[in-house]
PDB file of N, CA and C in Angstrom:
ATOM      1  N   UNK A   1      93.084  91.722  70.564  1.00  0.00           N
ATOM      2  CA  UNK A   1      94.032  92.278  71.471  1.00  0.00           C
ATOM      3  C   UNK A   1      95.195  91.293  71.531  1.00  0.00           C
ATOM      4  N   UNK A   2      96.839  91.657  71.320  1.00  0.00           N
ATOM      5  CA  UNK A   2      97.375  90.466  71.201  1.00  0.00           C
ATOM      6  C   UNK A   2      98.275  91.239  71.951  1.00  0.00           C
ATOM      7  N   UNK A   3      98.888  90.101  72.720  1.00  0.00           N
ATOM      8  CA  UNK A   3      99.748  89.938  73.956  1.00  0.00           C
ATOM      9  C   UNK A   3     101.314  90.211  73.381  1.00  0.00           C
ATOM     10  N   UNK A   4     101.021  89.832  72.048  1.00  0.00           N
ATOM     11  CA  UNK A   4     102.944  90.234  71.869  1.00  0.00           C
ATOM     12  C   UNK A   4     104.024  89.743  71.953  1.00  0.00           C
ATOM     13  N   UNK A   5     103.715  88.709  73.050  1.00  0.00           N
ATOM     14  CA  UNK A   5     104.804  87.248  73.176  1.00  0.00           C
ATOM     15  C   UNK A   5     103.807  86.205  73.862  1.00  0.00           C
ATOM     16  N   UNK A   6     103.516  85.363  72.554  1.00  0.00           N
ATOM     17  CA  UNK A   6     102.991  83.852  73.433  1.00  0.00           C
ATOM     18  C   UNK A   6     101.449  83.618  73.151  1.00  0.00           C
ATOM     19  N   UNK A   7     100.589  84.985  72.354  1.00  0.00           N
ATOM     20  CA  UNK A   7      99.466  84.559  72.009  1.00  0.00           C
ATOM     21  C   UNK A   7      98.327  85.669  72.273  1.00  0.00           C
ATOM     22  N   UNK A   8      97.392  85.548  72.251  1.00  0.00           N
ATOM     23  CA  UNK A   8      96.222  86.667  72.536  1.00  0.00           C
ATOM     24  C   UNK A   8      95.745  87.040  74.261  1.00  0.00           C
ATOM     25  N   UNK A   9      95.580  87.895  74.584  1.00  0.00           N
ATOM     26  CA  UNK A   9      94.809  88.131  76.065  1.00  0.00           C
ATOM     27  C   UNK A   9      93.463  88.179  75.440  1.00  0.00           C
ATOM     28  N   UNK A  10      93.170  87.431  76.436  1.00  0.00           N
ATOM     29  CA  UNK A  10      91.168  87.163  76.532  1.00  0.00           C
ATOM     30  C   UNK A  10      90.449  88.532  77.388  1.00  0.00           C
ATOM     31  N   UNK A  11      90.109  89.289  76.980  1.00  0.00           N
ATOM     32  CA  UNK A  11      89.052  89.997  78.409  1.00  0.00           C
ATOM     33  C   UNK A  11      88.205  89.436  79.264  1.00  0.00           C
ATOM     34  N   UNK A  12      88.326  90.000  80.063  1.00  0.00           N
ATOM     35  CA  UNK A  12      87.727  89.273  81.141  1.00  0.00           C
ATOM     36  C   UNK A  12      86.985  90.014  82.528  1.00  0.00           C
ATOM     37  N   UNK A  13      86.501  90.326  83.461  1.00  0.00           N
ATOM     38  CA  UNK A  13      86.008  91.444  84.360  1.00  0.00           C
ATOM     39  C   UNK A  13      86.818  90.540  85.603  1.00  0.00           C
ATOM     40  N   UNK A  14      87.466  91.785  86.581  1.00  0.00           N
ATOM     41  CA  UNK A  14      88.106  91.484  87.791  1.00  0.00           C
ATOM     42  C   UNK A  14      87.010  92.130  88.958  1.00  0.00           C
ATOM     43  N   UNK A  15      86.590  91.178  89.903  1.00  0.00           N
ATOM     44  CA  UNK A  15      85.743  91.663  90.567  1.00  0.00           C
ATOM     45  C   UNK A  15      86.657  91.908  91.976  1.00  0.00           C
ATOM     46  N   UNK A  16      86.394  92.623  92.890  1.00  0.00           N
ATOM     47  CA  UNK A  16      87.218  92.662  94.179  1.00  0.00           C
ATOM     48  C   UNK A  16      86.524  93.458  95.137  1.00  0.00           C
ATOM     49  N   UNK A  17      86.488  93.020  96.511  1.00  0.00           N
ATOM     50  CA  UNK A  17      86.036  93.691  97.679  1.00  0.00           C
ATOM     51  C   UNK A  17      86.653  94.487  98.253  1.00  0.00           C
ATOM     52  N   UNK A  18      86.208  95.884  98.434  1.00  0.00           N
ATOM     53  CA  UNK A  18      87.312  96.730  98.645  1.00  0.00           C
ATOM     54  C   UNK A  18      87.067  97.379 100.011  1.00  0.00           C
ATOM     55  N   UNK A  19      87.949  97.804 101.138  1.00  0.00           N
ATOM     56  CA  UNK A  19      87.583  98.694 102.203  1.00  0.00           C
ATOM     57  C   UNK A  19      88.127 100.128 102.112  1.00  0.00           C
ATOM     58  N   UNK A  20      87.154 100.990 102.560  1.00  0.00           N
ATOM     59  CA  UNK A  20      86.810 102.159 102.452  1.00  0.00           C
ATOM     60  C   UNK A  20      86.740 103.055 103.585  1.00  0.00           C
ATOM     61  N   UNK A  21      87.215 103.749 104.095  1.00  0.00           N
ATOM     62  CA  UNK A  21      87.397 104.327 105.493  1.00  0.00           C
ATOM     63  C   UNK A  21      87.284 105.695 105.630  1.00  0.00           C
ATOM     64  N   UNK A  22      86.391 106.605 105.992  1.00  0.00           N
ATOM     65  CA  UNK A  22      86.040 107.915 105.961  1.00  0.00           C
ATOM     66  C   UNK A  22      85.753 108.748 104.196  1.00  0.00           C
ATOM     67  N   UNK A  23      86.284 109.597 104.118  1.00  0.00           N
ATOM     68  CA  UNK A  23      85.936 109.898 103.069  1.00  0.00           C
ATOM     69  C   UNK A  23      87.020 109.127 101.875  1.00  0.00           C
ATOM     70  N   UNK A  24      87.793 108.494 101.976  1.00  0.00           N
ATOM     71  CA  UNK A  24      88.841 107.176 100.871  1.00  0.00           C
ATOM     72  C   UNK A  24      88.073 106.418 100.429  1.00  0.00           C
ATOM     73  N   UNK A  25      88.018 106.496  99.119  1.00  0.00           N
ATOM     74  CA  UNK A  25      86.682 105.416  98.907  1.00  0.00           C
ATOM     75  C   UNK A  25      87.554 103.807  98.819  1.00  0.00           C
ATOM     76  N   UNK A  26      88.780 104.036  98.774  1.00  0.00           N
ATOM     77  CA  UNK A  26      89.643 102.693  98.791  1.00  0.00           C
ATOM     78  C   UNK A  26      90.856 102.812  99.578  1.00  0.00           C
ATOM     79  N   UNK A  27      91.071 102.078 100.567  1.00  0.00           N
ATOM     80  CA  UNK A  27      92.237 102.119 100.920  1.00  0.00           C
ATOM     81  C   UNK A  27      93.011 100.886 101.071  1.00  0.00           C
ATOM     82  N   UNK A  28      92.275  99.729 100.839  1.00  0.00           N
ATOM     83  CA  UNK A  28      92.763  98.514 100.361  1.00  0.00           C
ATOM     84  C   UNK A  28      92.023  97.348  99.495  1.00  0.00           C
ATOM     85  N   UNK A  29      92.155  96.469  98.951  1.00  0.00           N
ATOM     86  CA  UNK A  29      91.463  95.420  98.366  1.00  0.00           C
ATOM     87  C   UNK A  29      91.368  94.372  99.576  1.00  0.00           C
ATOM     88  N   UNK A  30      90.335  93.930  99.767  1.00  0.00           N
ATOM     89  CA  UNK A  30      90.334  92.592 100.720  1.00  0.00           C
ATOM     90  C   UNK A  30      90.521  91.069 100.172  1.00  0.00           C
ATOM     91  N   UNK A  31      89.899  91.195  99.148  1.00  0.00           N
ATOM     92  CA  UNK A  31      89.912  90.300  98.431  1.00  0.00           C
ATOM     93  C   UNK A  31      89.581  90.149  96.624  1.00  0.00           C
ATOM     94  N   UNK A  32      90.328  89.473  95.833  1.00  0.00           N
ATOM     95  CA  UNK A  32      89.548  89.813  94.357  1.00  0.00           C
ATOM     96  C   UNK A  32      89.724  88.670  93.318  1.00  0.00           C
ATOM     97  N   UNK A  33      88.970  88.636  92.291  1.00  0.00           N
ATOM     98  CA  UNK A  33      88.761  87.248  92.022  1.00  0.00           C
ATOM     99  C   UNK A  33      88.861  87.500  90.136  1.00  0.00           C
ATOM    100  N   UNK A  34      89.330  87.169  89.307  1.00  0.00           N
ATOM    101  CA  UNK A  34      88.970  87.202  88.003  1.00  0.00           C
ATOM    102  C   UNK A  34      87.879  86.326  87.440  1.00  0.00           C
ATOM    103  N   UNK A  35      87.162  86.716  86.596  1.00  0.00           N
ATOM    104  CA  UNK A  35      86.089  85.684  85.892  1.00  0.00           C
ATOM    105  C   UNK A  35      86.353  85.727  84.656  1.00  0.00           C
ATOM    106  N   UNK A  36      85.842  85.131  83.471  1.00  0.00           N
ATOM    107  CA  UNK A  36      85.265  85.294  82.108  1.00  0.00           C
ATOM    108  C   UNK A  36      84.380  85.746  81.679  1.00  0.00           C
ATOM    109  N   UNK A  37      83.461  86.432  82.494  1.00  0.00           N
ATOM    110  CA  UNK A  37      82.179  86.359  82.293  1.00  0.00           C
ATOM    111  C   UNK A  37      81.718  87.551  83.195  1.00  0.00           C
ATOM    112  N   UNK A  38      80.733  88.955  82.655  1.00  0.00           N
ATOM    113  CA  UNK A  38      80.263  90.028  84.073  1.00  0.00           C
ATOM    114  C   UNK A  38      79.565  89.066  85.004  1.00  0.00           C
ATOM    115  N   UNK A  39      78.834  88.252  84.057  1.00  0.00           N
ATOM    116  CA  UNK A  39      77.880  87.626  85.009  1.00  0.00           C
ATOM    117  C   UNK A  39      78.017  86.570  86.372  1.00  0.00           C
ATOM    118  N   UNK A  40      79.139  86.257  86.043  1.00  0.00           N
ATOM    119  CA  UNK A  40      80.200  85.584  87.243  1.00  0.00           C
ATOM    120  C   UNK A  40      80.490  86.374  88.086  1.00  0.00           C
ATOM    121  N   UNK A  41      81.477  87.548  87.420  1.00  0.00           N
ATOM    122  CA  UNK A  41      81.640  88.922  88.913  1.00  0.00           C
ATOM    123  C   UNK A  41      80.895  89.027  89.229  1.00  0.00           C
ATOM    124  N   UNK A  42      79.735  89.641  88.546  1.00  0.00           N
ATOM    125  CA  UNK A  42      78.386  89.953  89.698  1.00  0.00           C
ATOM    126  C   UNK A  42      78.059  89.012  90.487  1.00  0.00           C
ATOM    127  N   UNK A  43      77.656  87.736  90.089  1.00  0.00           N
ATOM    128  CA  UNK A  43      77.222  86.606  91.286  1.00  0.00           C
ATOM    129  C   UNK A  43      78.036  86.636  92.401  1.00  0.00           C
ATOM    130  N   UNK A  44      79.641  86.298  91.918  1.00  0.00           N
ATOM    131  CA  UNK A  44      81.054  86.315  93.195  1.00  0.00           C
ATOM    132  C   UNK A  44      80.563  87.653  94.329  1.00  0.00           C
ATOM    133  N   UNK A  45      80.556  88.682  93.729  1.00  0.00           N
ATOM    134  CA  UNK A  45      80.563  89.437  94.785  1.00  0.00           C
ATOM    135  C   UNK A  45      78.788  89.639  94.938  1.00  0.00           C
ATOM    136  N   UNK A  46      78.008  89.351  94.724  1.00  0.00           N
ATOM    137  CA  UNK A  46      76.939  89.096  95.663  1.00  0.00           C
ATOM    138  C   UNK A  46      76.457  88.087  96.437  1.00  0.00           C
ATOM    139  N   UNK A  47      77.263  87.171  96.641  1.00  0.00           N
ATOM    140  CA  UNK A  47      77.624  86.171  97.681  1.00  0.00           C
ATOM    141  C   UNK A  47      78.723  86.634  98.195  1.00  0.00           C
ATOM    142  N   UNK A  48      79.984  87.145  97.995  1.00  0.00           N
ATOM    143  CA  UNK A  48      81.133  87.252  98.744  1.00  0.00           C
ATOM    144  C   UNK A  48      80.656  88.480  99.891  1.00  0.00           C
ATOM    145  N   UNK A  49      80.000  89.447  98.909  1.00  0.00           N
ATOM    146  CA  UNK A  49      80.459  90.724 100.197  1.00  0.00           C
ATOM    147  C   UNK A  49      79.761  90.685 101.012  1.00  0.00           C
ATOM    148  N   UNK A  50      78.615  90.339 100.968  1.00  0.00           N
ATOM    149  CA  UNK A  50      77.657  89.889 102.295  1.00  0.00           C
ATOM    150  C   UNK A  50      78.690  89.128 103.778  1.00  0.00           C
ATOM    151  N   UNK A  51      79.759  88.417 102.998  1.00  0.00           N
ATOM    152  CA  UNK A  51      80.075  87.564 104.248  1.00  0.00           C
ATOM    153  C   UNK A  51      81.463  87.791 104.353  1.00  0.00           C
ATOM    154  N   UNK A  52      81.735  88.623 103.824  1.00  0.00           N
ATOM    155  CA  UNK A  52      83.568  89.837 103.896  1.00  0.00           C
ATOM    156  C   UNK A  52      83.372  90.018 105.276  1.00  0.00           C
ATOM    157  N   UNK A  53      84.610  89.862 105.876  1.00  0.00           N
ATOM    158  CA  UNK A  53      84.976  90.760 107.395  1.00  0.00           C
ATOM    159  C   UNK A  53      85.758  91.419 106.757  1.00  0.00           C
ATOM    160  N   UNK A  54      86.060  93.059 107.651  1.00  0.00           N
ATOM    161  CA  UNK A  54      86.873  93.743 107.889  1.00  0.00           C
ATOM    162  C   UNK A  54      88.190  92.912 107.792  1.00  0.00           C
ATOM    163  N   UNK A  55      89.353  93.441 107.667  1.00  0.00           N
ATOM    164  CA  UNK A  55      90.555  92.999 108.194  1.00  0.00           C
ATOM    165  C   UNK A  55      90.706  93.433 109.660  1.00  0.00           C
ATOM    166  N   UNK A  56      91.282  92.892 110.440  1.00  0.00           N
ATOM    167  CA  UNK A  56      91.408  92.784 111.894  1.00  0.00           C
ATOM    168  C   UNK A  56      92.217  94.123 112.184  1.00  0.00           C
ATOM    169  N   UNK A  57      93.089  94.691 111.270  1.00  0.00           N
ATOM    170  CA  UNK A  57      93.673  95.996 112.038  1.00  0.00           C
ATOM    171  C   UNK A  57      92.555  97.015 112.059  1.00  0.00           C
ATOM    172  N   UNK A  58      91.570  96.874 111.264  1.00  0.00           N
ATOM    173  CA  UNK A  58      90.603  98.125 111.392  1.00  0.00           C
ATOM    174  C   UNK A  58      89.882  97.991 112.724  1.00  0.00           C
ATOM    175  N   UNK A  59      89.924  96.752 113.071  1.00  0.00           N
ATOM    176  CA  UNK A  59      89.356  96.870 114.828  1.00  0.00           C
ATOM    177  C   UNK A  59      90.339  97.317 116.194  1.00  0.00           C
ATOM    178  N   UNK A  60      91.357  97.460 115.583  1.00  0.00           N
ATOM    179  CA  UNK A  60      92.476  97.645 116.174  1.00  0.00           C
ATOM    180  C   UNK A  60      92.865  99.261 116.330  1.00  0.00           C
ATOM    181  N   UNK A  61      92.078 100.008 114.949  1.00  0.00           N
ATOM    182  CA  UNK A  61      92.679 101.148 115.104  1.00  0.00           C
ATOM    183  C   UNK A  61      91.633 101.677 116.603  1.00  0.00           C
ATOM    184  N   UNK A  62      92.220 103.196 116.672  1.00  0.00           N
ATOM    185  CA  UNK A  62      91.638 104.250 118.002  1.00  0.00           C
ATOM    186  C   UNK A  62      90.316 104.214 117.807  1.00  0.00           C
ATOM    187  N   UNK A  63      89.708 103.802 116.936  1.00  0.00           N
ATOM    188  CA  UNK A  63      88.059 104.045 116.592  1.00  0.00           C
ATOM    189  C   UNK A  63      87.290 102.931 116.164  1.00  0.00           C
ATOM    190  N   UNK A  64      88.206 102.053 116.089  1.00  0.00           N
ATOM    191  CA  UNK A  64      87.733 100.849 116.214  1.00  0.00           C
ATOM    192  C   UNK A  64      87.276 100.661 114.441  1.00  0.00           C
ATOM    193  N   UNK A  65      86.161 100.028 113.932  1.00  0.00           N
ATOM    194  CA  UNK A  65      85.697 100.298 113.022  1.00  0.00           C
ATOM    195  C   UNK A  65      84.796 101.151 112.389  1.00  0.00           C
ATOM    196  N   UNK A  66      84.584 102.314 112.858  1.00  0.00           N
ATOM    197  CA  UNK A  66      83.497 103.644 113.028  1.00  0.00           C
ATOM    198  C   UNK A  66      84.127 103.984 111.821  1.00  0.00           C
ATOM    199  N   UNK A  67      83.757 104.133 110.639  1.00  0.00           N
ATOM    200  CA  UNK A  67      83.853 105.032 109.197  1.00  0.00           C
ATOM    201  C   UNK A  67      84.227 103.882 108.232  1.00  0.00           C
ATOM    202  N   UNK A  68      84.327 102.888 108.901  1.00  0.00           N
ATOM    203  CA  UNK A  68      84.841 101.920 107.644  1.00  0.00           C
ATOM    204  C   UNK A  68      83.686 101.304 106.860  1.00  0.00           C
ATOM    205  N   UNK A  69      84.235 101.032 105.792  1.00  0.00           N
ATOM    206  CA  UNK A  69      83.094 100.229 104.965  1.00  0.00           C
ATOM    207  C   UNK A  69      84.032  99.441 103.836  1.00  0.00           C
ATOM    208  N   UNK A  70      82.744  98.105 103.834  1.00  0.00           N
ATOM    209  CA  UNK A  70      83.262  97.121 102.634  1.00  0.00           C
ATOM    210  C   UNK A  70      82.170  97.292 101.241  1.00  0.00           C
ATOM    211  N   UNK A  71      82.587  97.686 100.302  1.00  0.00           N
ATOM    212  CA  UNK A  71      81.990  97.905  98.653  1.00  0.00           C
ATOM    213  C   UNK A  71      83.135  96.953  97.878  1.00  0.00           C
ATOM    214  N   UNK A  72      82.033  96.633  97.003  1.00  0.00           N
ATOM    215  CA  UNK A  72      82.597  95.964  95.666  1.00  0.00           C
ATOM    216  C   UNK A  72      82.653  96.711  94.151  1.00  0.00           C
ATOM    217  N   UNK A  73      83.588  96.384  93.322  1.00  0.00           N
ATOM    218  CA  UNK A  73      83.935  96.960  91.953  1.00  0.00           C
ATOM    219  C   UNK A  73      83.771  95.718  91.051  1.00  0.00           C
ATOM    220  N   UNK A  74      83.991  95.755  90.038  1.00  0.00           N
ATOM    221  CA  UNK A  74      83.891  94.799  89.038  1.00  0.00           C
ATOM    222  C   UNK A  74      84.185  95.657  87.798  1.00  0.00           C
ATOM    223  N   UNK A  75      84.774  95.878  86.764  1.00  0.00           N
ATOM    224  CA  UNK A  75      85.634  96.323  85.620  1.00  0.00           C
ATOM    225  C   UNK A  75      86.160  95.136  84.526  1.00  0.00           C
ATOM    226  N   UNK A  76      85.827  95.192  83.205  1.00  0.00           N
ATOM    227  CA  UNK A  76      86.265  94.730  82.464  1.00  0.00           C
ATOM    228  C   UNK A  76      87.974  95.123  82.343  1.00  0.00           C
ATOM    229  N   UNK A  77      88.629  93.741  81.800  1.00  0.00           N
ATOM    230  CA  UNK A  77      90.013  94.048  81.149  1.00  0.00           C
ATOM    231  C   UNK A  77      90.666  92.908  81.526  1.00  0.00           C
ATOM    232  N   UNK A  78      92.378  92.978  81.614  1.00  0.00           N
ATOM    233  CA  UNK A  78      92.935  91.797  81.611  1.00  0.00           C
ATOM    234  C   UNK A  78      94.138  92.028  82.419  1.00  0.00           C
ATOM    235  N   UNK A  79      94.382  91.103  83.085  1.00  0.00           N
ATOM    236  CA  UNK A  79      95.608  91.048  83.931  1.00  0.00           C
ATOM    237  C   UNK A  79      96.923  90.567  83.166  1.00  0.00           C
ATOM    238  N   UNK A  80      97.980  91.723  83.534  1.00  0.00           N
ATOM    239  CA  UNK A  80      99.186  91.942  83.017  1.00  0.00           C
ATOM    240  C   UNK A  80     100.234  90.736  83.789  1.00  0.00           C
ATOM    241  N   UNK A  81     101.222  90.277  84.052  1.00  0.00           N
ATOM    242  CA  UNK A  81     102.077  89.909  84.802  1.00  0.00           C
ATOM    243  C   UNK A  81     103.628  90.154  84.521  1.00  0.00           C
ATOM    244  N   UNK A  82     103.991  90.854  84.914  1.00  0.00           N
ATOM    245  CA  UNK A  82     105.251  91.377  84.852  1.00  0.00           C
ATOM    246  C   UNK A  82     106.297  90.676  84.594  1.00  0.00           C
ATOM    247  N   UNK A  83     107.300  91.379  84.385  1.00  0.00           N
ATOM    248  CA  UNK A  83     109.104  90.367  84.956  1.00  0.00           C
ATOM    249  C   UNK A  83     109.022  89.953  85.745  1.00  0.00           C
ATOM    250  N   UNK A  84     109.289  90.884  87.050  1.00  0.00           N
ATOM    251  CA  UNK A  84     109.002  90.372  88.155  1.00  0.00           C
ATOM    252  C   UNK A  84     108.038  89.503  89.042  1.00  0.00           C
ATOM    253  N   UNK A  85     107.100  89.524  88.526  1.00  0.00           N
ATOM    254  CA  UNK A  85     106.066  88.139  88.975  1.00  0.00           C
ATOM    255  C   UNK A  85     104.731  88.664  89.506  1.00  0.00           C
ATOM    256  N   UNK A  86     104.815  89.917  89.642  1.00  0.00           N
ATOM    257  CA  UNK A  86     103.959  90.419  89.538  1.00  0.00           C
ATOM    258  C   UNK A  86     102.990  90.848  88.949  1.00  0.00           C
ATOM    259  N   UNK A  87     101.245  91.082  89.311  1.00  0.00           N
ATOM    260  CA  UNK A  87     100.373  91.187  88.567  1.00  0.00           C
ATOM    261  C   UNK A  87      99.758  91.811  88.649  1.00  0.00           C
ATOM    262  N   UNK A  88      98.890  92.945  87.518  1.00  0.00           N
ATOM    263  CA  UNK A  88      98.652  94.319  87.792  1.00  0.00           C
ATOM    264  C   UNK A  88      97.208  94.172  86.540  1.00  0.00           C
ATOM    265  N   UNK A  89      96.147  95.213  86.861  1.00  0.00           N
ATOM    266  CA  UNK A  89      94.838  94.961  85.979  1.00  0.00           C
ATOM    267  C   UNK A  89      94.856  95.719  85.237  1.00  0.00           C
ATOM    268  N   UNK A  90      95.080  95.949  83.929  1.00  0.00           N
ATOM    269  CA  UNK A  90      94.336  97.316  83.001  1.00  0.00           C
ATOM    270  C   UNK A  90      93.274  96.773  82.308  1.00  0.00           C
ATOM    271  N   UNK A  91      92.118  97.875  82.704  1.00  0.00           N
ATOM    272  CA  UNK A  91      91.006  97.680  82.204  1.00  0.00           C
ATOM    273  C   UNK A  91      91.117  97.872  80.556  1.00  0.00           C
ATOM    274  N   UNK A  92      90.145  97.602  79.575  1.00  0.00           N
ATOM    275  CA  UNK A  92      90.092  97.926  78.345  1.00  0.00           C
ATOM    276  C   UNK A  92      88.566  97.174  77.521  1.00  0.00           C
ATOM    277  N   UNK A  93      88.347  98.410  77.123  1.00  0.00           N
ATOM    278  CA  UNK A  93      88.909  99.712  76.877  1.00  0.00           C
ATOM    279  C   UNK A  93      89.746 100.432  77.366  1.00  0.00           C
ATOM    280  N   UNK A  94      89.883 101.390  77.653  1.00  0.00           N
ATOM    281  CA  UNK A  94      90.446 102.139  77.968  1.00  0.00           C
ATOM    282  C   UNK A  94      89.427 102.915  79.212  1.00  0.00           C
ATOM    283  N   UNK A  95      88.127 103.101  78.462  1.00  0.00           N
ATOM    284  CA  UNK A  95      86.901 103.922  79.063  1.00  0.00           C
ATOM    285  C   UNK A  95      86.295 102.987  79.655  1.00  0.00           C
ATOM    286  N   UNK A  96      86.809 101.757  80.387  1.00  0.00           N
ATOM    287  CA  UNK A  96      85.370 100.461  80.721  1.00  0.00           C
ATOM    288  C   UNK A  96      85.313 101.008  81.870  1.00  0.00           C
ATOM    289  N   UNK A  97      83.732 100.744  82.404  1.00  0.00           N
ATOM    290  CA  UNK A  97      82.989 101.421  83.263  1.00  0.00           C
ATOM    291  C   UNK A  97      83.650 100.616  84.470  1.00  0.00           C
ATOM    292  N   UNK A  98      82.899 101.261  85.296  1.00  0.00           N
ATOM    293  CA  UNK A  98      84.071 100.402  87.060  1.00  0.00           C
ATOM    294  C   UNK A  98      82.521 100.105  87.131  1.00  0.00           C
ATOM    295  N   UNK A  99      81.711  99.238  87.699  1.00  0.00           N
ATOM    296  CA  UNK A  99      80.608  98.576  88.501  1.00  0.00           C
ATOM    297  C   UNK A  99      80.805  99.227  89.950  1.00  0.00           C
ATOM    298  N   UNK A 100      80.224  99.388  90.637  1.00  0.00           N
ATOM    299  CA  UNK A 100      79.934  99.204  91.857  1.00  0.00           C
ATOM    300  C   UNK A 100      78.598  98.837  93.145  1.00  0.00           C
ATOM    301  N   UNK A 101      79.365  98.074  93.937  1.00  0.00           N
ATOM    302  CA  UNK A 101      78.462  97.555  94.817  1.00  0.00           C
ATOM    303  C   UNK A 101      78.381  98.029  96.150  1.00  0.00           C
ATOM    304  N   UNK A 102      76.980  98.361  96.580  1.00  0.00           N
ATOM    305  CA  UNK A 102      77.197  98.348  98.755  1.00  0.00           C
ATOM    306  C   UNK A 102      76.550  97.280  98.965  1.00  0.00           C
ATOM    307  N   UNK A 103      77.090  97.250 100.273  1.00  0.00           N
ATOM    308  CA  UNK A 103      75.891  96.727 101.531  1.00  0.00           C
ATOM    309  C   UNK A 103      75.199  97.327 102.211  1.00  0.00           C
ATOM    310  N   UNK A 104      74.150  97.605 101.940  1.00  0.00           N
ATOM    311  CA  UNK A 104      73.241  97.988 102.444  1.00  0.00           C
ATOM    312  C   UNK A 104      72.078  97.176 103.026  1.00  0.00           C
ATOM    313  N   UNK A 105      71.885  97.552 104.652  1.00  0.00           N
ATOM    314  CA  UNK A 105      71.289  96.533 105.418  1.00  0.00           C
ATOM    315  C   UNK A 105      71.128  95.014 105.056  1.00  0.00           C
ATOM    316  N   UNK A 106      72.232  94.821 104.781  1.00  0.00           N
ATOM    317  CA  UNK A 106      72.711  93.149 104.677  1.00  0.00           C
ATOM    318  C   UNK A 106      72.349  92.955 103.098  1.00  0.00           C
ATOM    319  N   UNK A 107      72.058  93.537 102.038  1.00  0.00           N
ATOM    320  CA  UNK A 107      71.805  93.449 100.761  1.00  0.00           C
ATOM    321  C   UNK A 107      72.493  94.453  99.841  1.00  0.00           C
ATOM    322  N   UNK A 108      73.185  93.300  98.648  1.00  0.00           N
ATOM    323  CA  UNK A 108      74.112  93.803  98.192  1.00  0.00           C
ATOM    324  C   UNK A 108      72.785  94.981  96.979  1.00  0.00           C
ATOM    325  N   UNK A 109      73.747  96.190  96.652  1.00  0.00           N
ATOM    326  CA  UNK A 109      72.796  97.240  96.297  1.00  0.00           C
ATOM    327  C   UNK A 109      73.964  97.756  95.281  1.00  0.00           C
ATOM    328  N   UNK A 110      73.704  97.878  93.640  1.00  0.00           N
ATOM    329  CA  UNK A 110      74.377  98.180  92.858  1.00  0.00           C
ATOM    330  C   UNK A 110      73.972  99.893  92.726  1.00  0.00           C
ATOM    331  N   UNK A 111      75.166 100.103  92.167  1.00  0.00           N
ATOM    332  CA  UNK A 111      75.075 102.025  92.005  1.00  0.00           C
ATOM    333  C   UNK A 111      75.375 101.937  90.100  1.00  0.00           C
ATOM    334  N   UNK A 112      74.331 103.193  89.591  1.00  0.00           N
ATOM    335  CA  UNK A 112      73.355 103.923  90.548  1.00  0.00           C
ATOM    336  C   UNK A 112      72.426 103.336  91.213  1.00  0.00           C
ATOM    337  N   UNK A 113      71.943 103.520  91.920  1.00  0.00           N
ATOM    338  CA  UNK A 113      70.783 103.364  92.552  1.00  0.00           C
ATOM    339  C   UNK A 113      69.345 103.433  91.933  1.00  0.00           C
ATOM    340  N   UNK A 114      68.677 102.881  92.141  1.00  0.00           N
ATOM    341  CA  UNK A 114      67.144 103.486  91.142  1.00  0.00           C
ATOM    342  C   UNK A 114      66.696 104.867  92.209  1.00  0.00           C
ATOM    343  N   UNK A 115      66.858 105.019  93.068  1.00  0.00           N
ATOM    344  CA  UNK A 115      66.296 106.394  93.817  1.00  0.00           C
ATOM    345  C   UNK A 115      67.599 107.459  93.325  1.00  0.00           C
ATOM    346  N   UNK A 116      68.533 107.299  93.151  1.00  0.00           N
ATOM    347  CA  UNK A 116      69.600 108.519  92.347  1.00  0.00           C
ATOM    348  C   UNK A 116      69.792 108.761  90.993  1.00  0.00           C
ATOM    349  N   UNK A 117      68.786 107.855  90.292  1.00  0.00           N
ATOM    350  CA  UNK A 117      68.511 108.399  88.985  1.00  0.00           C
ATOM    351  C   UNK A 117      67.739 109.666  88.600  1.00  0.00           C
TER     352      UNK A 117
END
């Protein structure tokens, strides 16, 4: 895979904690981390999301935190950085699978599930 100016992009998996609020399965990132390695994302976010708070406006809204939830993703690919300075993820393949994680009763629980197989 070559970058085009300056040398090759490495793949790599971006793991990130995401909050989720009624039926949105995302409505923001809380936090997210790049590795080299799946086996790094997976560890990061099975130590991280256990001990993720909410962001403070979700206690703030009319309902307080009632529908919200924190899940994790993890996806192979490589981070772009723009002109502007900005930095954005495309996965690649093209088809790389998204991971996902809950919390469930304080234990992080990858999907599928062995009972939804």
């Amino acid at each position: 895979m070559s970058a085009g100016i300056g040398g090759t992009l490495q793949a790599r998996f971006s793991a990130a904690i995401m909050l989720g609020i009624g039926d949105d399965d995302a409505v923001e990132c809380v936090v997210e981390q790049d590795f080299m390695t799946e086996q790094k994302a997976r560890q990061w976010i099975e130590q991280t999301l256990p001990a993720t708070r909410m962001p403070d406006w979700v206690y703030r809204r009319p309902h307080g935190a009632a529908g919200a939830f924190l899940f994790a993703i993890y996806r192979e690919g490589f981070r772009v950085h723009d002109d502007d300075g900005v930095s954005h993820w495309e996965e690649y393949p093209d088809d790389a699978p998204e991971h996902t994680a809950d919390l469930v009763d304080g234990l992080v629980t990858w999907w599928p599930r062995a009972e939804s197989r």
